[in-house]
Protein backbone atom coordinates (compact mmCIF):
# COMPACT_ATOMS: atom_id res chain seq x y z
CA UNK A 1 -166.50 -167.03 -15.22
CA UNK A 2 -165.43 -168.46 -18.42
CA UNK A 3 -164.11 -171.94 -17.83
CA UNK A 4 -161.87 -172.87 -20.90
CA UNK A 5 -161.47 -176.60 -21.32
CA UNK A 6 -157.73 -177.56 -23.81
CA UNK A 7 -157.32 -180.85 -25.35
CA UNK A 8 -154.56 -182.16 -27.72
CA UNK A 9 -151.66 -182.31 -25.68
CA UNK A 10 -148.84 -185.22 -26.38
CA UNK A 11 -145.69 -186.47 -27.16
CA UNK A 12 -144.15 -185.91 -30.72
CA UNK A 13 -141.24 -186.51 -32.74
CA UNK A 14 -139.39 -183.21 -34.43
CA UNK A 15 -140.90 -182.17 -37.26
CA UNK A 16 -143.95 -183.79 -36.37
CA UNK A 17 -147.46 -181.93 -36.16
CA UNK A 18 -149.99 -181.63 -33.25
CA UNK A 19 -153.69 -179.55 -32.83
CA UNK A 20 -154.41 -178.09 -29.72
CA UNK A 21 -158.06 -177.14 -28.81
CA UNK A 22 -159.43 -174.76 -26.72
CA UNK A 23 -163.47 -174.72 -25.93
CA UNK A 24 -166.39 -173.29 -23.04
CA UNK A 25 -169.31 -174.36 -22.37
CA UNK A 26 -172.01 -171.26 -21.80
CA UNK A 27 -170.40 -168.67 -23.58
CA UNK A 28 -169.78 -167.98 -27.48
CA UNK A 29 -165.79 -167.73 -28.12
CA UNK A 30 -166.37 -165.34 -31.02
CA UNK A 31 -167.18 -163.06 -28.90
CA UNK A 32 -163.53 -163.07 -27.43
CA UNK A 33 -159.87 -162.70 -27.97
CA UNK A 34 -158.28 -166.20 -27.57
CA UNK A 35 -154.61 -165.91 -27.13
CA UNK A 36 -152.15 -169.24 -26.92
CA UNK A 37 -149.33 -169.04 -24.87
CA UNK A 38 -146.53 -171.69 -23.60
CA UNK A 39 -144.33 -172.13 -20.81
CA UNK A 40 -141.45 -174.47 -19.97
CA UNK A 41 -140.19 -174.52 -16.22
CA UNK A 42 -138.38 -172.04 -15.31
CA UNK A 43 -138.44 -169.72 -18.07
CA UNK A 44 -141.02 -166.56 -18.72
CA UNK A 45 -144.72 -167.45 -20.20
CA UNK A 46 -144.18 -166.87 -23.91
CA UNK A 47 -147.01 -165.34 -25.77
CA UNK A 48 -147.27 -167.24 -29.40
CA UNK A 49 -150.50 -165.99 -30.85
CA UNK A 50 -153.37 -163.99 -30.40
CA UNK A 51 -156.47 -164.43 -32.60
CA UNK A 52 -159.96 -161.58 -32.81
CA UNK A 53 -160.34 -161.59 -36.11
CA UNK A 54 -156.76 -161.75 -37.64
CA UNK A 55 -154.31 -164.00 -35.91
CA UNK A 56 -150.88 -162.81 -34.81
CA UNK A 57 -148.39 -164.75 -33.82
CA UNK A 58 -144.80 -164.79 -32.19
CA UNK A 59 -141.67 -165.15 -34.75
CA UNK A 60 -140.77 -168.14 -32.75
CA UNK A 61 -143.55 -169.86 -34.50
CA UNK A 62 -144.46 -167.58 -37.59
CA UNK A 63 -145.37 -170.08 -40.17
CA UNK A 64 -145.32 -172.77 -38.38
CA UNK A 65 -148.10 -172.58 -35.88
CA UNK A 66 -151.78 -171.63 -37.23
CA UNK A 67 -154.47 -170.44 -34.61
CA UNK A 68 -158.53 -171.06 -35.89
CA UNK A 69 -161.65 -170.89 -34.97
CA UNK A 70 -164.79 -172.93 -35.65
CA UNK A 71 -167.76 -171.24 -34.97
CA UNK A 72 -169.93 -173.60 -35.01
CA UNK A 73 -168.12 -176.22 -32.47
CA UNK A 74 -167.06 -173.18 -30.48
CA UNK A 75 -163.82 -174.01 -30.59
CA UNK A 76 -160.26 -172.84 -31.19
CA UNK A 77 -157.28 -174.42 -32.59
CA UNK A 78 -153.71 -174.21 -32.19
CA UNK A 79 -152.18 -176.26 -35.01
CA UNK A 80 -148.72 -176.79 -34.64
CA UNK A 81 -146.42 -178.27 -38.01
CA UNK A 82 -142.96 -178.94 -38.09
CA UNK A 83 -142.41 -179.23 -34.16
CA UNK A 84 -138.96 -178.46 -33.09
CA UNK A 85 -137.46 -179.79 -29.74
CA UNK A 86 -137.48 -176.06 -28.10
CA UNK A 87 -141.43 -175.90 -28.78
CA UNK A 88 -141.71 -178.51 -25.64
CA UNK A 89 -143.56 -176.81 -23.43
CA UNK A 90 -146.86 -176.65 -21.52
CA UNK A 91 -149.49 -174.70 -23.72
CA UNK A 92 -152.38 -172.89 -22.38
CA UNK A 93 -155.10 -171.16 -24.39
CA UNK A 94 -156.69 -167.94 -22.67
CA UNK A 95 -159.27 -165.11 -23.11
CA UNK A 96 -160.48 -162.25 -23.00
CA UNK A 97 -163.94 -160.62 -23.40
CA UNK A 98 -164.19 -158.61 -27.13
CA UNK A 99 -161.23 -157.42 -28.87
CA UNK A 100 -158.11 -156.88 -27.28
CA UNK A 101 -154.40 -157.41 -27.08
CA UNK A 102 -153.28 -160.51 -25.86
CA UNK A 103 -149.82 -158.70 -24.53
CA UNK A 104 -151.80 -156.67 -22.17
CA UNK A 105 -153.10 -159.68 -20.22
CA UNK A 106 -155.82 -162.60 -20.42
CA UNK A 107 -158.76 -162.71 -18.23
CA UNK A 108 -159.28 -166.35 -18.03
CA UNK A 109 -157.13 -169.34 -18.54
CA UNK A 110 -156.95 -172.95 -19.67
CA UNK A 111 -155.31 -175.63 -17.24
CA UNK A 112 -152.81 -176.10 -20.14
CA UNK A 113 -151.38 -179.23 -21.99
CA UNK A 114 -147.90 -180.46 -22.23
CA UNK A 115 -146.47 -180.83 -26.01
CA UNK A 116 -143.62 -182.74 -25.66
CA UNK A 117 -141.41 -183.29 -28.43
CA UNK A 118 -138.98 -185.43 -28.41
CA UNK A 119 -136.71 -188.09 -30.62
């Protein structure tokens, strides 16, 4: 069971900038597919990207929004520029074993951290 641990999280003014990270413990995260995904009450769980080797992302956040990895910290990023007030949302990171496509499903979750942006 892959345990995925976020960080990052907080409160931001519009067109301000925040990092989210995503990590394990036990397990090597280039060995999966780490997708990011957001949710506001409510409303549907909105995939935003999806990183193997190439990152994809939504259009919502195309250009914006950058997803990472460092190897050698084992950890992911989700770095968000120029926030906008309809990015507030809770953000989870998730995974799944090897390459595959984040719109089919993720195996294991993050508990998720709330970007809150706000004037």
């Amino acid at each position: 069971q892959v345990q995925l641990v976020q960080s990052g999280g907080g409160l931001v003014q519009p067109g301000g900038s925040l990092r989210l990270s995503c990590t394990t413990s036990g397990e090597n995260l280039d060995y999966y597919t780490i997708g990011w995904f957001r949710q506001v009450p409510g409303k549907e769980r909105e995939g935003i990207s999806c990183i193997t080797g190439k990152p994809a992302y939504a259009g919502t956040v195309l250009g914006r929004f950058t997803t990472s990895r460092d190897s050698a910290k084992n950890m992911v990023y989700l770095q968000m520029n120029n926030l906008q007030l309809e990015d507030t949302a809770v953000y989870y990171c998730a995974a799944n074993f090897g390459v595959t496509n984040c719109a089919l499903g993720m195996a294991y979750w993050g508990k998720g951290t709330l970007v809150s942006v706000s004037s």
